[in-house]
N, C-alpha and C. Protein backbone atom coordinates (compact mmCIF):
# COMPACT_ATOMS: atom_id res chain seq x y z
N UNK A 1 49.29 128.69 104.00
CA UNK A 1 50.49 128.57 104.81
C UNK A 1 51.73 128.55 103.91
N UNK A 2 51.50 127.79 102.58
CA UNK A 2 52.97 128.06 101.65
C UNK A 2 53.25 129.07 101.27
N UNK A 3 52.26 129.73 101.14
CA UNK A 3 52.52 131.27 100.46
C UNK A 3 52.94 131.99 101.27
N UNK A 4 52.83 131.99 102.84
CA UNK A 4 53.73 132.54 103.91
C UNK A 4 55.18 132.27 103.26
N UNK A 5 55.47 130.82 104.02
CA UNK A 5 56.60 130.45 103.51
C UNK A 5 57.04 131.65 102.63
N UNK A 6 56.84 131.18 101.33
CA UNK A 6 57.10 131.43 100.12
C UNK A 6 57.74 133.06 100.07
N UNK A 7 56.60 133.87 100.70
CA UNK A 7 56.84 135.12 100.64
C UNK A 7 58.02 135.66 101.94
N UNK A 8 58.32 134.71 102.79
CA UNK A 8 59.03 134.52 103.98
C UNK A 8 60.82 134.44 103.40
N UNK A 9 60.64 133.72 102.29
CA UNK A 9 61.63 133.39 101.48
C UNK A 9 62.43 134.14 100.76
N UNK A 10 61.32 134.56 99.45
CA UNK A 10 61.45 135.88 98.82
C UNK A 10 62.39 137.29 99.49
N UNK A 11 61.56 137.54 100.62
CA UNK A 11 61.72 138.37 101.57
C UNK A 11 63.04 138.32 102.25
N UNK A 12 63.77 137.27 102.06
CA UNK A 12 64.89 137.05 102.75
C UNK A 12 66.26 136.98 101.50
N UNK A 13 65.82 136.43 100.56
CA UNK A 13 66.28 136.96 98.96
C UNK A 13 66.47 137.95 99.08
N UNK A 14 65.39 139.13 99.25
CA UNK A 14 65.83 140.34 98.68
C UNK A 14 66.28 141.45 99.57
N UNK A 15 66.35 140.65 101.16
CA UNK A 15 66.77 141.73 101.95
C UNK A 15 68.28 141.48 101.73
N UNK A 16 68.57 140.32 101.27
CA UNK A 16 70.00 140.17 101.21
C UNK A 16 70.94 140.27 100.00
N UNK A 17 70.09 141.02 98.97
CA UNK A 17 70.09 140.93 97.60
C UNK A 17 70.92 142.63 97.98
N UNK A 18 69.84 143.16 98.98
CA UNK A 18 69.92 144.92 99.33
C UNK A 18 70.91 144.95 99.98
N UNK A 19 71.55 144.27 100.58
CA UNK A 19 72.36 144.04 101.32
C UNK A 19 73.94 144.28 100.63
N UNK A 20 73.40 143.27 99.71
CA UNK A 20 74.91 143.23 98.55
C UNK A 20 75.13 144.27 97.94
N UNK A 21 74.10 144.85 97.31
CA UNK A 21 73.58 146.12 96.47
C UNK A 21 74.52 147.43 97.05
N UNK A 22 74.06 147.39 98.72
CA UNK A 22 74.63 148.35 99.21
C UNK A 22 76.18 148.01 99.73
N UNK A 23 76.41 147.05 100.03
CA UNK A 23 77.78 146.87 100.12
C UNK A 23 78.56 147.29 98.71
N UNK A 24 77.86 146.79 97.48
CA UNK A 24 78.69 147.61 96.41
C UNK A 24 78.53 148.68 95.83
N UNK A 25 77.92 149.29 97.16
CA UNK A 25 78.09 151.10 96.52
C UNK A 25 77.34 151.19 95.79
N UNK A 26 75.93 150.70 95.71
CA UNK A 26 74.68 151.28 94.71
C UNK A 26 73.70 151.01 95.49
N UNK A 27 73.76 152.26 96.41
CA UNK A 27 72.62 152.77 97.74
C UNK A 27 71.04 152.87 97.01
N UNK A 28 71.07 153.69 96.34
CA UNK A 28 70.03 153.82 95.37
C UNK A 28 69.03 152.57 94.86
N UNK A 29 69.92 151.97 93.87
CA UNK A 29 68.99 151.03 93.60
C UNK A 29 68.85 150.05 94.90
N UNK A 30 69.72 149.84 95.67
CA UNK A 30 69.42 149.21 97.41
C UNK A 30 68.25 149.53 98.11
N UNK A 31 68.23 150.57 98.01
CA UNK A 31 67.09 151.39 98.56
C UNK A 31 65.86 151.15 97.98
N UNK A 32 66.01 151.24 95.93
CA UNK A 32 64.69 151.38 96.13
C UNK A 32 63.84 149.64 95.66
N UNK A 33 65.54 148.60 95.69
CA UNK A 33 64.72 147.23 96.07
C UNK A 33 63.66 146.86 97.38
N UNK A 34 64.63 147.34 97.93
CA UNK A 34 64.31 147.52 99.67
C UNK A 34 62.65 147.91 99.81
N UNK A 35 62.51 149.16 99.04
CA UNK A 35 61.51 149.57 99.12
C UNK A 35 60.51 149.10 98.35
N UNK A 36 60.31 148.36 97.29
CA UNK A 36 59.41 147.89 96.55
C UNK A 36 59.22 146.91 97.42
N UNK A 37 60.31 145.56 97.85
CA UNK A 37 59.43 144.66 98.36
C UNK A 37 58.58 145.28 99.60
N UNK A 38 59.28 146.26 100.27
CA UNK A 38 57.90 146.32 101.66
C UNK A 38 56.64 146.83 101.12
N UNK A 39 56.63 147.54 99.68
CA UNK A 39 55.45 147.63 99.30
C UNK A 39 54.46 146.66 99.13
N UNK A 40 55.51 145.78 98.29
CA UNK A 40 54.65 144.63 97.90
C UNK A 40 54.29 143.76 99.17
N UNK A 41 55.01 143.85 100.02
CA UNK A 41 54.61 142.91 101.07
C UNK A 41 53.45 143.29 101.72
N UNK A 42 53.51 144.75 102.04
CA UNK A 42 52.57 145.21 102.43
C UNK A 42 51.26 144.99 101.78
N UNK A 43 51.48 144.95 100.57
CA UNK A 43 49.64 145.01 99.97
C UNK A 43 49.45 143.47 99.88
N UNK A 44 50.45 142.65 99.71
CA UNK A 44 50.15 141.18 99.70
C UNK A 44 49.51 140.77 101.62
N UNK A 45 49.91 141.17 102.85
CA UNK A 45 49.19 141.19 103.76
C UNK A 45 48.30 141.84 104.23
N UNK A 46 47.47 142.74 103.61
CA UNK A 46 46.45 143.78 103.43
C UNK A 46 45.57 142.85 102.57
N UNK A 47 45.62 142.21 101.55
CA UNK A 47 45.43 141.15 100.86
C UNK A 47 44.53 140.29 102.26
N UNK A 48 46.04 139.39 102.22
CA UNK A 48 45.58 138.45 103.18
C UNK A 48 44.49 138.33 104.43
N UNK A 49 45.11 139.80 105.18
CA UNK A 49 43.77 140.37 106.45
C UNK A 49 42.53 140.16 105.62
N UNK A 50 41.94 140.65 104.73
CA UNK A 50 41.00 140.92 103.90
C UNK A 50 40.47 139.67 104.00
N UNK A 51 41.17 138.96 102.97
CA UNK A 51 40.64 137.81 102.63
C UNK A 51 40.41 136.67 104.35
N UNK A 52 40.96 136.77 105.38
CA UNK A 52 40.49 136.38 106.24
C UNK A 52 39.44 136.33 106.95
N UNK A 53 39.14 138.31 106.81
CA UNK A 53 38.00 138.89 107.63
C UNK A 53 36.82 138.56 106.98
N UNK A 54 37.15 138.18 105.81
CA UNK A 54 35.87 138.00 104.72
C UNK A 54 35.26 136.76 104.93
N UNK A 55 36.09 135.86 105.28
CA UNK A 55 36.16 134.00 105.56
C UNK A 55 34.99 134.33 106.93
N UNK A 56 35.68 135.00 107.90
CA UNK A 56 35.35 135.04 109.41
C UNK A 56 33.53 136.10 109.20
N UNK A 57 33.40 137.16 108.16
CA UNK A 57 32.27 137.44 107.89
C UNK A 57 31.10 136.09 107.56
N UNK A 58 31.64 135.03 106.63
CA UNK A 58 30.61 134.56 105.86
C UNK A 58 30.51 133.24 107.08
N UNK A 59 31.31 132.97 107.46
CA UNK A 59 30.91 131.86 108.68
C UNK A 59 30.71 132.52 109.94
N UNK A 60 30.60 133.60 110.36
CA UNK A 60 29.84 134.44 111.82
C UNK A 60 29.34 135.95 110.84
N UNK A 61 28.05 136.00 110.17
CA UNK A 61 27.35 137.32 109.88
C UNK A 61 26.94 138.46 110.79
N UNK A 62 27.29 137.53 112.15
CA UNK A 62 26.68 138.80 113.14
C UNK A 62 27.29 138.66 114.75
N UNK A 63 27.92 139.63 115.11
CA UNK A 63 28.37 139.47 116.20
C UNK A 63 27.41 138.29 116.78
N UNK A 64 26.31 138.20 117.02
CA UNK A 64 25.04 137.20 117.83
C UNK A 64 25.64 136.00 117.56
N UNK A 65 25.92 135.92 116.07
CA UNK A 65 26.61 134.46 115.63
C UNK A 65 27.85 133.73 116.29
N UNK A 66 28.44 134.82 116.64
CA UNK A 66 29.72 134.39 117.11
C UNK A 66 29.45 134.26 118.37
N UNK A 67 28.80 134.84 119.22
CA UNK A 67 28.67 134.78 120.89
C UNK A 67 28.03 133.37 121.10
N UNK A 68 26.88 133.47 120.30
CA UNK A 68 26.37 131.87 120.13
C UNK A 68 27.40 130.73 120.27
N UNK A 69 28.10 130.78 119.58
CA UNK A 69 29.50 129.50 118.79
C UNK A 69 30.45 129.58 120.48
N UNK A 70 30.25 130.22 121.36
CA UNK A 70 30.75 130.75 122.63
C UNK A 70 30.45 129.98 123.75
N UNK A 71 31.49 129.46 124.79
CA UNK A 71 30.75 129.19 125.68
C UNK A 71 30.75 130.62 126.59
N UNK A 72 29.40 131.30 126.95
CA UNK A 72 29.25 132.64 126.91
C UNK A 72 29.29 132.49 128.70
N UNK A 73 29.40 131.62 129.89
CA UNK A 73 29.18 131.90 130.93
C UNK A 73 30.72 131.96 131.16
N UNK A 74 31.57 130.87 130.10
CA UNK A 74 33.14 130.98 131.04
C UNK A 74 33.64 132.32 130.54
N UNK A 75 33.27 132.85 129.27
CA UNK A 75 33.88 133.89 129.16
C UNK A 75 33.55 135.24 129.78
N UNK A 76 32.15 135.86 130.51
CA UNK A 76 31.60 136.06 131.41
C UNK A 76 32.67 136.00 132.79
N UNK A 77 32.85 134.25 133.04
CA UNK A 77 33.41 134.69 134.23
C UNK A 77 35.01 135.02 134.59
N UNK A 78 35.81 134.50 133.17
CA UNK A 78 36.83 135.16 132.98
C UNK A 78 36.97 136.55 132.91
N UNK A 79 36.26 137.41 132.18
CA UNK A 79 36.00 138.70 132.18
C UNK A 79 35.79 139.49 133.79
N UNK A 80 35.12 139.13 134.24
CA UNK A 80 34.78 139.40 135.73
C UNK A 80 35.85 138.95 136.90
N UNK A 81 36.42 137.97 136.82
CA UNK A 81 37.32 137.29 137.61
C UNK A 81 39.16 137.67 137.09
N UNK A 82 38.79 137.35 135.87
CA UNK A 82 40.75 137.84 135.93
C UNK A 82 41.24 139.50 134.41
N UNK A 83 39.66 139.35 134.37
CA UNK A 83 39.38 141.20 133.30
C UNK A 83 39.32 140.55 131.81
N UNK A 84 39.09 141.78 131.56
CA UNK A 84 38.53 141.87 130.25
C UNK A 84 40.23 141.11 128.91
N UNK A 85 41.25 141.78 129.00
CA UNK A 85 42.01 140.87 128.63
C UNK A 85 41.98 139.59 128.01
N UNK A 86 42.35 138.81 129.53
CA UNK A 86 41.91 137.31 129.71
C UNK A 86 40.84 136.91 128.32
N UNK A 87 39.72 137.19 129.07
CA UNK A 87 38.60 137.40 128.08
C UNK A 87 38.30 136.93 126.70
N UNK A 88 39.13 138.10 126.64
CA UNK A 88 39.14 138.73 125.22
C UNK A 88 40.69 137.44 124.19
N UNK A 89 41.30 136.87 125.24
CA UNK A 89 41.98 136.41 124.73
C UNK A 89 41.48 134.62 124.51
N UNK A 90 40.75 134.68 125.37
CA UNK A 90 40.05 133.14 125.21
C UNK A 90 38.55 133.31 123.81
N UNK A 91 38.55 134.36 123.29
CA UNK A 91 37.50 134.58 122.18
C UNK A 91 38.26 134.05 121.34
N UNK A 92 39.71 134.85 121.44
CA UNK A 92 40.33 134.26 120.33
C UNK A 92 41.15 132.91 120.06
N UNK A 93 41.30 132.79 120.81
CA UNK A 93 41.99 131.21 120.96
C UNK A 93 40.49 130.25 121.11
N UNK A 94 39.34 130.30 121.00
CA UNK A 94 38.34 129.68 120.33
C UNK A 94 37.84 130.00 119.04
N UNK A 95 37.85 131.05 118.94
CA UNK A 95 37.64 131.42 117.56
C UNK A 95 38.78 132.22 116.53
N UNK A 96 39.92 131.70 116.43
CA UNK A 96 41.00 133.02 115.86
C UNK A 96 41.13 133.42 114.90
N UNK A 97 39.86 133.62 114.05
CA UNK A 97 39.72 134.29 113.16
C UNK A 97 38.89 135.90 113.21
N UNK A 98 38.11 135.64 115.01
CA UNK A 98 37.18 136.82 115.18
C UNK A 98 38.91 137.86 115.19
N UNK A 99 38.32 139.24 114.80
CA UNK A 99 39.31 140.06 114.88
C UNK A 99 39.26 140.91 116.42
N UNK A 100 40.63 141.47 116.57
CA UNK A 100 40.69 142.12 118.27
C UNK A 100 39.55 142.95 118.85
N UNK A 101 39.28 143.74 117.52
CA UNK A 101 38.43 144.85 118.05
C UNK A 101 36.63 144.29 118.22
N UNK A 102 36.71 143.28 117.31
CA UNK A 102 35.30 142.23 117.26
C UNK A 102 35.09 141.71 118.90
N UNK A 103 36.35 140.80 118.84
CA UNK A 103 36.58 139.95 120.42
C UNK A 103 36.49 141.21 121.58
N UNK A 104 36.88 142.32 121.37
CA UNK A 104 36.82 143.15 122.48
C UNK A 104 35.12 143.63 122.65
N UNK A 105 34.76 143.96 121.57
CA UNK A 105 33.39 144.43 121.80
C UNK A 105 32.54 143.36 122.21
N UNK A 106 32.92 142.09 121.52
CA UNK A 106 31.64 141.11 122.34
C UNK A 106 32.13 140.81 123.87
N UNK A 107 33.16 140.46 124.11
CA UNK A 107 33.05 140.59 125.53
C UNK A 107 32.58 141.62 126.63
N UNK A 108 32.80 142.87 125.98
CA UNK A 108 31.82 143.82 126.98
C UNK A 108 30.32 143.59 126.25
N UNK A 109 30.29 143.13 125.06
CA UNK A 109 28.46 142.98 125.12
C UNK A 109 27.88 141.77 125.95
N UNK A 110 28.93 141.20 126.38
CA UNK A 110 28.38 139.72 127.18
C UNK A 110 27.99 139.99 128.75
């Protein structure tokens, strides 16, 4: 969570760093601050997904695992009663580390 922060911070440094940059007429290097941090940001949350999905692999190895950890009749009757959605959104707000496309497939496997 600090390293959010942290990089939340950074990020606000240097959009305003680009900011100045370009107010004094040096578009260029504005630009290509601008552009390094979304790089870096980018691979630092590409990073992060990773390292999540990896967490959410080693504590549920198998979809089965996770349906298990489920109470599998309410989500069943959420699915049926107010759709797949719903559903799919109570997987994750019990488990919010399963990912969308995970939570979507086990609810139609249920």
């Amino acid at each position: 969570m600090l390293h959010l922060v942290i990089m939340w911070i950074v990020g606000l440094i240097v959009l305003l760093g680009g900011i100045f940059l370009a107010v004094s007429g040096k578009y260029l290097i504005a630009g290509c601050v601008l552009l390094a941090w979304t790089v870096a940001d980018s691979i630092v949350s590409s990073i992060r997904r990773r390292k999540v999905y990896a967490e959410f692999r080693e504590k549920f190895p198998t979809s089965d695992d996770v349906a298990r950890s489920l109470d599998r009749e309410e989500i069943r009757r959420l699915r049926d009663d107010e759709g797949k959605a719903r559903a799919v959104r109570r997987v994750r707000q019990d488990i919010p580390e399963v990912p969308l496309v995970e939570a979507a497939k086990l609810v139609d496997k249920l």
